[in-house]
N, C-alpha and C. Protein backbone atom coordinates (compact mmCIF):
# COMPACT_ATOMS: atom_id res chain seq x y z
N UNK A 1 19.78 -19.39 11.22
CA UNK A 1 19.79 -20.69 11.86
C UNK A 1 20.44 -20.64 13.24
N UNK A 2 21.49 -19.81 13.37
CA UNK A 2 21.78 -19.44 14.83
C UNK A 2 20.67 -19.03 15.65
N UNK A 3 20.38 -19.62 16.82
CA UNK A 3 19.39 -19.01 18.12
C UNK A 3 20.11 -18.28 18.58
N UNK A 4 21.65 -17.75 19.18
CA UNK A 4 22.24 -17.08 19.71
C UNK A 4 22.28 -15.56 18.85
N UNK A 5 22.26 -15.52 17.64
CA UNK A 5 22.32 -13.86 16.69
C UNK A 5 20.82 -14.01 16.48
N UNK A 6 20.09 -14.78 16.46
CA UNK A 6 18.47 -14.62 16.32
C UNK A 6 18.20 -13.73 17.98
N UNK A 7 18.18 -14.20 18.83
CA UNK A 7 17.97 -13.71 20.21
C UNK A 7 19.09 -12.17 20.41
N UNK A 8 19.71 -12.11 20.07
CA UNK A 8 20.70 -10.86 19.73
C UNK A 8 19.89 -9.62 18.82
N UNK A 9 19.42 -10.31 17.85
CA UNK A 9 18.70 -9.16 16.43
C UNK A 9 17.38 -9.03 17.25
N UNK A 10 16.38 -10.06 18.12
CA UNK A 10 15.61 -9.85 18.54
C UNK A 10 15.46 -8.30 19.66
N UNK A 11 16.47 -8.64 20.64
CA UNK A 11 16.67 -7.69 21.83
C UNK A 11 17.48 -6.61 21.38
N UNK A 12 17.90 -6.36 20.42
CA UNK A 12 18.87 -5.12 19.97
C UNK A 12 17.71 -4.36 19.11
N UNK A 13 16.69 -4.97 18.63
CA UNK A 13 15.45 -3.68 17.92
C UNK A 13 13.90 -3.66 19.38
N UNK A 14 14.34 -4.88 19.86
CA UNK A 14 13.17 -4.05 20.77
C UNK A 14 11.87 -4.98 20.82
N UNK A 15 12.29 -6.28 19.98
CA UNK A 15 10.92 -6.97 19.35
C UNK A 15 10.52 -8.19 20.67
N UNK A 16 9.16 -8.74 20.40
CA UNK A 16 8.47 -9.70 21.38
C UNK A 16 8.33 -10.33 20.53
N UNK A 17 9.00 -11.50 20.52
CA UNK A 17 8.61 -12.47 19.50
C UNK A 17 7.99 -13.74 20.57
N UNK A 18 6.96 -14.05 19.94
CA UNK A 18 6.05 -15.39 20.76
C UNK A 18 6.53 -17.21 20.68
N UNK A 19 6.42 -17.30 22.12
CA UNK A 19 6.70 -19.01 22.32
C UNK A 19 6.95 -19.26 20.98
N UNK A 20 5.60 -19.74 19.59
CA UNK A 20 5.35 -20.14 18.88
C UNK A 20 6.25 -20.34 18.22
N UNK A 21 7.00 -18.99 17.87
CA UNK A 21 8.06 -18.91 16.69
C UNK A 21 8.81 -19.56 17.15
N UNK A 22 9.35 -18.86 18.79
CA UNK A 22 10.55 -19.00 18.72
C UNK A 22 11.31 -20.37 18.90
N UNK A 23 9.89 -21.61 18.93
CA UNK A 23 10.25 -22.73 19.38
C UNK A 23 10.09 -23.70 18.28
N UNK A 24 10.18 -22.76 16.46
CA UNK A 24 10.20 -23.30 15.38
C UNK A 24 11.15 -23.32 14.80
N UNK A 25 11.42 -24.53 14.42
CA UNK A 25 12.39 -25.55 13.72
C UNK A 25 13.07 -24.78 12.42
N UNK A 26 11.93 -24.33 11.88
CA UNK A 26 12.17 -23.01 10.42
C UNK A 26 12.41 -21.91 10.51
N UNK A 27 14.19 -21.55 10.07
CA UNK A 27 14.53 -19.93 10.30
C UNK A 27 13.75 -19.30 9.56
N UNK A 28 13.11 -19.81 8.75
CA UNK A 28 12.02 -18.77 7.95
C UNK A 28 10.80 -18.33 9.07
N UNK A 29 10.20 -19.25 9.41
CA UNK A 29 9.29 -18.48 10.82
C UNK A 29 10.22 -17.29 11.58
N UNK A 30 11.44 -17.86 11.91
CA UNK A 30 11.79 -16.76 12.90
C UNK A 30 11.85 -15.48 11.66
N UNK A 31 12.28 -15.43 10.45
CA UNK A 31 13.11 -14.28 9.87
C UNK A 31 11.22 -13.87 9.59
N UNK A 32 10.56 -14.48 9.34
CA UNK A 32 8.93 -13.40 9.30
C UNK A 32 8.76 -12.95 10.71
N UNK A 33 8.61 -13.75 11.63
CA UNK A 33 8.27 -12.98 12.98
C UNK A 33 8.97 -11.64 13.47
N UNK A 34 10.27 -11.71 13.10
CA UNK A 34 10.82 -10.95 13.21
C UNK A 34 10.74 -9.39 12.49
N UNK A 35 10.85 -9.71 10.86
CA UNK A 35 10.67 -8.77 9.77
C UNK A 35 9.02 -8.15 10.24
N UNK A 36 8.22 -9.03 10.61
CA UNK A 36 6.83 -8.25 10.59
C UNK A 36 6.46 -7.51 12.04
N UNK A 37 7.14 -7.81 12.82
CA UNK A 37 7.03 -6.85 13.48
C UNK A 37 8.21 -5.68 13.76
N UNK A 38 8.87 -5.78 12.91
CA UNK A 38 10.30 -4.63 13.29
C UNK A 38 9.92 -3.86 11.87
N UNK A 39 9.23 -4.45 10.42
CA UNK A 39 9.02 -3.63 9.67
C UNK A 39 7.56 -4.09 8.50
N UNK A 40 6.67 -3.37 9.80
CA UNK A 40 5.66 -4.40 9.12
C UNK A 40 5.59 -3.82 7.61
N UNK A 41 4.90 -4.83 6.73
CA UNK A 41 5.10 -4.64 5.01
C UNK A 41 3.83 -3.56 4.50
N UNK A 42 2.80 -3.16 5.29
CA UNK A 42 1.63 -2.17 5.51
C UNK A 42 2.44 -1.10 6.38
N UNK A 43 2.77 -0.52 6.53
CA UNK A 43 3.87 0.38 6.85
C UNK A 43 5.10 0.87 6.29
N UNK A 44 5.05 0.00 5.38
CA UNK A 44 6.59 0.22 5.04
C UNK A 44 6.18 0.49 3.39
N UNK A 45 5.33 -0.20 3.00
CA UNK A 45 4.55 0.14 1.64
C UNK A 45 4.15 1.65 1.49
N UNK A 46 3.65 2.08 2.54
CA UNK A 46 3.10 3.58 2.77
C UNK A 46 3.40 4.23 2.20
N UNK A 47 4.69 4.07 3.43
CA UNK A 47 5.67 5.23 3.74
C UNK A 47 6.71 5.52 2.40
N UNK A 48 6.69 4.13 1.64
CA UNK A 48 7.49 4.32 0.53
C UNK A 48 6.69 4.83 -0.53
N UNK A 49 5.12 4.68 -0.27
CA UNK A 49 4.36 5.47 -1.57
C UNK A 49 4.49 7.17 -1.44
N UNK A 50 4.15 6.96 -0.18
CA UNK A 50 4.08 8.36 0.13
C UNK A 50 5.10 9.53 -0.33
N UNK A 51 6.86 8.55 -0.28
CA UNK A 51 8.12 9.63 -0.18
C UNK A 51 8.48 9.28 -1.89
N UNK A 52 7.74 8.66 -2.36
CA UNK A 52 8.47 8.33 -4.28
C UNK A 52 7.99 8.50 -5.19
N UNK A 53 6.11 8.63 -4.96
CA UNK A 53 5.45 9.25 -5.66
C UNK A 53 5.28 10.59 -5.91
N UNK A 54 5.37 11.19 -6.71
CA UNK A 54 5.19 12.62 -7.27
C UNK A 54 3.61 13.30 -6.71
N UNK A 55 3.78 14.19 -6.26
CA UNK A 55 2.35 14.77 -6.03
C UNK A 55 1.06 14.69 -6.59
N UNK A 56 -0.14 14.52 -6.62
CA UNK A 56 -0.73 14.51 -7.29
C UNK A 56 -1.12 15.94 -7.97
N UNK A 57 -0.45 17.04 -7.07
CA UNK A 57 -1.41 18.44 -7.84
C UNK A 57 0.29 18.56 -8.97
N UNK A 58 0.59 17.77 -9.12
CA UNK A 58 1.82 18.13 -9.94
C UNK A 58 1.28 17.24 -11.41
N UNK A 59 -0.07 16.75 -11.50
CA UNK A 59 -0.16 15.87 -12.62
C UNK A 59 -0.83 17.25 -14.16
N UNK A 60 -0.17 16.45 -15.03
CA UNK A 60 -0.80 17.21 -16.39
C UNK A 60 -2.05 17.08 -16.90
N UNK A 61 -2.83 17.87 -17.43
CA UNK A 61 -4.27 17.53 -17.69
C UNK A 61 -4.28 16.40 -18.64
N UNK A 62 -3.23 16.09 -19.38
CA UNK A 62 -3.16 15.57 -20.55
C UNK A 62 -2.78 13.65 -19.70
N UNK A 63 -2.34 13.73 -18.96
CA UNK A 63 -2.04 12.43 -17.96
C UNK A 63 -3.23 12.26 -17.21
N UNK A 64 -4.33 13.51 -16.67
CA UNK A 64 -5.50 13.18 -16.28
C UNK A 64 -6.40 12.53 -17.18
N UNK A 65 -6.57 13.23 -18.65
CA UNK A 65 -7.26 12.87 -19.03
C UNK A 65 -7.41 11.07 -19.55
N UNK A 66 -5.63 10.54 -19.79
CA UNK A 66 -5.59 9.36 -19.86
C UNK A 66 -5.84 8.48 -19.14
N UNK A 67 -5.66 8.72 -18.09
CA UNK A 67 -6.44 7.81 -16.77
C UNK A 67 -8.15 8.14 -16.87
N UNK A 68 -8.49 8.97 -17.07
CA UNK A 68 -9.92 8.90 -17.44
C UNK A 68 -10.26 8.19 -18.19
N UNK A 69 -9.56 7.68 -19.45
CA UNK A 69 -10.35 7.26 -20.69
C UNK A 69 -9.74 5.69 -20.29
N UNK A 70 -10.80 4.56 -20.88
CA UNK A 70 -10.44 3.33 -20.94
C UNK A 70 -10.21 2.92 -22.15
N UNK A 71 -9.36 2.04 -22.34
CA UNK A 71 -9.60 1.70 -24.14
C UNK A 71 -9.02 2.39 -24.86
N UNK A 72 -9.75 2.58 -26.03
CA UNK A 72 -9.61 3.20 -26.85
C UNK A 72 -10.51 4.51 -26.84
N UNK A 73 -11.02 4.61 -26.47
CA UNK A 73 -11.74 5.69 -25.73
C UNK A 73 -11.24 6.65 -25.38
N UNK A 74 -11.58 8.26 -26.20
CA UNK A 74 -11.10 9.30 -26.20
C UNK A 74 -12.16 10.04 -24.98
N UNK A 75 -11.16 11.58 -24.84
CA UNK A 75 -11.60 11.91 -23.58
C UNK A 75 -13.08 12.65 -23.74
N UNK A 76 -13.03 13.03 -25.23
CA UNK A 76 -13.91 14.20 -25.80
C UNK A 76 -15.18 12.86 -25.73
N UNK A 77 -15.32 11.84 -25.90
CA UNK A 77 -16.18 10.90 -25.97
C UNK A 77 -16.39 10.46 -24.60
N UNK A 78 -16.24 10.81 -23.59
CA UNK A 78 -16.70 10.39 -21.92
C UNK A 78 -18.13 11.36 -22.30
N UNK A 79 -18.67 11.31 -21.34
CA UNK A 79 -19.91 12.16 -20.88
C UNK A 79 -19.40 13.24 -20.15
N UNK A 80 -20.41 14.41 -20.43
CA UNK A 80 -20.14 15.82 -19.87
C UNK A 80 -19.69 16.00 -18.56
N UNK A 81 -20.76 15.05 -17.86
CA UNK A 81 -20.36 14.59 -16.28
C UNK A 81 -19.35 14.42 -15.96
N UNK A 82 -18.57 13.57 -16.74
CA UNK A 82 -17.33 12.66 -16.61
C UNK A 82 -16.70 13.91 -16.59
N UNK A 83 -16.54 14.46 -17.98
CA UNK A 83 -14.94 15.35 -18.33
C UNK A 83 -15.05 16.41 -17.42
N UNK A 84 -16.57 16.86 -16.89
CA UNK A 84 -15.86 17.81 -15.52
C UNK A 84 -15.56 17.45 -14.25
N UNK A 85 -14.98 16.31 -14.03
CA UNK A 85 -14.81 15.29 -12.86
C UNK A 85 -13.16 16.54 -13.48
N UNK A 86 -12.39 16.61 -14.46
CA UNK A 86 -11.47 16.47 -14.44
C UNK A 86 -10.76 17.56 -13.67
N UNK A 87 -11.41 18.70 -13.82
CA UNK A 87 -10.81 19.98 -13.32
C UNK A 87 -10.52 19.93 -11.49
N UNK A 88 -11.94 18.69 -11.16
CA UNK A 88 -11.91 18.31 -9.42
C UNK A 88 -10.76 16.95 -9.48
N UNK A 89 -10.06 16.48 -10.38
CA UNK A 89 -9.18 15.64 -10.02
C UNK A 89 -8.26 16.15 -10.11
N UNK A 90 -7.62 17.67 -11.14
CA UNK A 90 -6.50 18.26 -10.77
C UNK A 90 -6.24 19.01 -9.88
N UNK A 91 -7.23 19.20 -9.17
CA UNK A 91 -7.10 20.16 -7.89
C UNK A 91 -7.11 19.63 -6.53
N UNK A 92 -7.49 18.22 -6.82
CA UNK A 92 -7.17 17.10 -5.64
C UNK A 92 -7.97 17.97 -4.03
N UNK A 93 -9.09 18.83 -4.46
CA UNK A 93 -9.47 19.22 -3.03
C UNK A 93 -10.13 18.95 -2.38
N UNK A 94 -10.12 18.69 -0.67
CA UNK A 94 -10.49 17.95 0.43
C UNK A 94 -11.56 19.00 1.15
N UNK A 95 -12.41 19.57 0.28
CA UNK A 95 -13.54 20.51 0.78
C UNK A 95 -14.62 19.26 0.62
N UNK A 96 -15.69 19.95 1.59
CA UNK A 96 -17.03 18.79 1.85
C UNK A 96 -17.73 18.58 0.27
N UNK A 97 -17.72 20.18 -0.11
CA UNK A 97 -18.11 20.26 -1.49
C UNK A 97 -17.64 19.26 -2.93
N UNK A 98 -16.54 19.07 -2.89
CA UNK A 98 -15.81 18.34 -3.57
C UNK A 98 -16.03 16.65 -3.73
N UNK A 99 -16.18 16.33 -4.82
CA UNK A 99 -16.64 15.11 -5.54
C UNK A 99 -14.93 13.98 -4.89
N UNK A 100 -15.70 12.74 -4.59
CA UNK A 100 -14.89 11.87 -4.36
C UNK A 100 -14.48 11.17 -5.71
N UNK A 101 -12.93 11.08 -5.49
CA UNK A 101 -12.95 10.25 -6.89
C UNK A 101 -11.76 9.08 -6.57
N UNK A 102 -12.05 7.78 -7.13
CA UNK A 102 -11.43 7.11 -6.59
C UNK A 102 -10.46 6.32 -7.81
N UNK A 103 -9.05 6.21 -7.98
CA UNK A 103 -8.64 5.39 -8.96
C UNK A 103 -7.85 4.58 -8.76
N UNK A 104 -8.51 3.03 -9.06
CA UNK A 104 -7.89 1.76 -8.97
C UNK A 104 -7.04 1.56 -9.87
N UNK A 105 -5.96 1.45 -9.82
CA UNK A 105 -4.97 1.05 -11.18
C UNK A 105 -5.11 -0.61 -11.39
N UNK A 106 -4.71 -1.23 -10.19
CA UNK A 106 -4.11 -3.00 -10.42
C UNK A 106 -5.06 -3.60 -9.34
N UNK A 107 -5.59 -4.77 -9.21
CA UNK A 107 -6.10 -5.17 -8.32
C UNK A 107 -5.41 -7.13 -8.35
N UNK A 108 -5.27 -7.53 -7.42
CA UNK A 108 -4.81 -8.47 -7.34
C UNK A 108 -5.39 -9.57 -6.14
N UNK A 109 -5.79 -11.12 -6.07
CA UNK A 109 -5.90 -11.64 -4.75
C UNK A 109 -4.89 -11.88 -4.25
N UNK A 110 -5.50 -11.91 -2.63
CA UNK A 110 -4.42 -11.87 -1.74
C UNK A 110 -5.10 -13.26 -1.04
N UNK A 111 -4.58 -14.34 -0.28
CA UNK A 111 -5.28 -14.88 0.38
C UNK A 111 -5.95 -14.57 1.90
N UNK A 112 -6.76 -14.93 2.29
CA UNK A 112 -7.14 -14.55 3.24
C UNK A 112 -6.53 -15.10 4.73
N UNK A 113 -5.42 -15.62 4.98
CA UNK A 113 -4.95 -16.20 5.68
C UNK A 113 -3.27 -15.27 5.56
N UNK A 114 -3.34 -14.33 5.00
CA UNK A 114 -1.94 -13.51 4.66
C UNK A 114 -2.45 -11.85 5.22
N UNK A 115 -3.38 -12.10 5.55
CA UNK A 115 -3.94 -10.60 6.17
C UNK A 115 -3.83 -10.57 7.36
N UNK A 116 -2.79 -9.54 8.19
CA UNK A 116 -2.56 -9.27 9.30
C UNK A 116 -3.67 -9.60 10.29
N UNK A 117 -4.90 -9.11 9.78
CA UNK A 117 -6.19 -9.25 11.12
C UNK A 117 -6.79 -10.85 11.40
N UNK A 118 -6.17 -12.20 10.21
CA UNK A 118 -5.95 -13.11 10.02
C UNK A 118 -4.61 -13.84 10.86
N UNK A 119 -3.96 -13.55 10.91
CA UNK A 119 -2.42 -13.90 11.38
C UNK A 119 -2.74 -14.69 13.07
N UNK A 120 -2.29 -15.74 13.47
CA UNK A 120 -2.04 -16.00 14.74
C UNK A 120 -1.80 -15.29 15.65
N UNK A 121 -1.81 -14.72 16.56
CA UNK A 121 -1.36 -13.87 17.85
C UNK A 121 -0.37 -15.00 18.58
């Protein structure tokens, strides 16, 4: 709620914060304008998947194969096709040759008015 340590936190990281915000009534505008550009949340999500997740060539066949199967659905019951997807998902390799494989765990909506390429300038 201070403008004087708001304008302080602003110029001590380096940030441009616009007319818009800065001439809003709600420290919550300022504390997003601020947070999203000093640490945007698509950046910072990454970087934290990237350094906490375990490798993928470090996974067990036996953890592959459960992500393969849905249900109740055993692995020996996929199709032939399927179960040799598995040997190219433990080897995670980025040759042209190599089958794309893609796994969605959670999917969730987001609104469309919360997406950066959405956002006011």
């Amino acid at each position: 709620r201070d403008k004087e340590k708001i304008e302080k936190i602003v110029t001590s990281l380096g940030l441009k914060i616009g007319a818009r915000e800065s001439r809003h009534a709600d420290p919550k505008v300022h504390l997003n304008a601020i947070c999203s550009q000093w640490l945007p949340i698509s950046d910072a999500v990454l970087s934290m998947v990237c350094n906490k997740l375990p490798s993928p060539l470090d996974i067990t066949a036996e953890r592959v194969e459960k992500l393969m199967c849905v249900g109740a659905r055993t692995f020996d019951s996929l199709p032939p096709e399927t179960q040799e997807l598995k040997s190219a998902f433990m080897k995670c390799s980025s040759e042209g040759t190599a089958p794309v494989i893609v796994f969605v765990s959670k999917m969730f909506a987001v609104d469309a008015k919360a997406l950066p390429h959405n956002k006011p300038r």
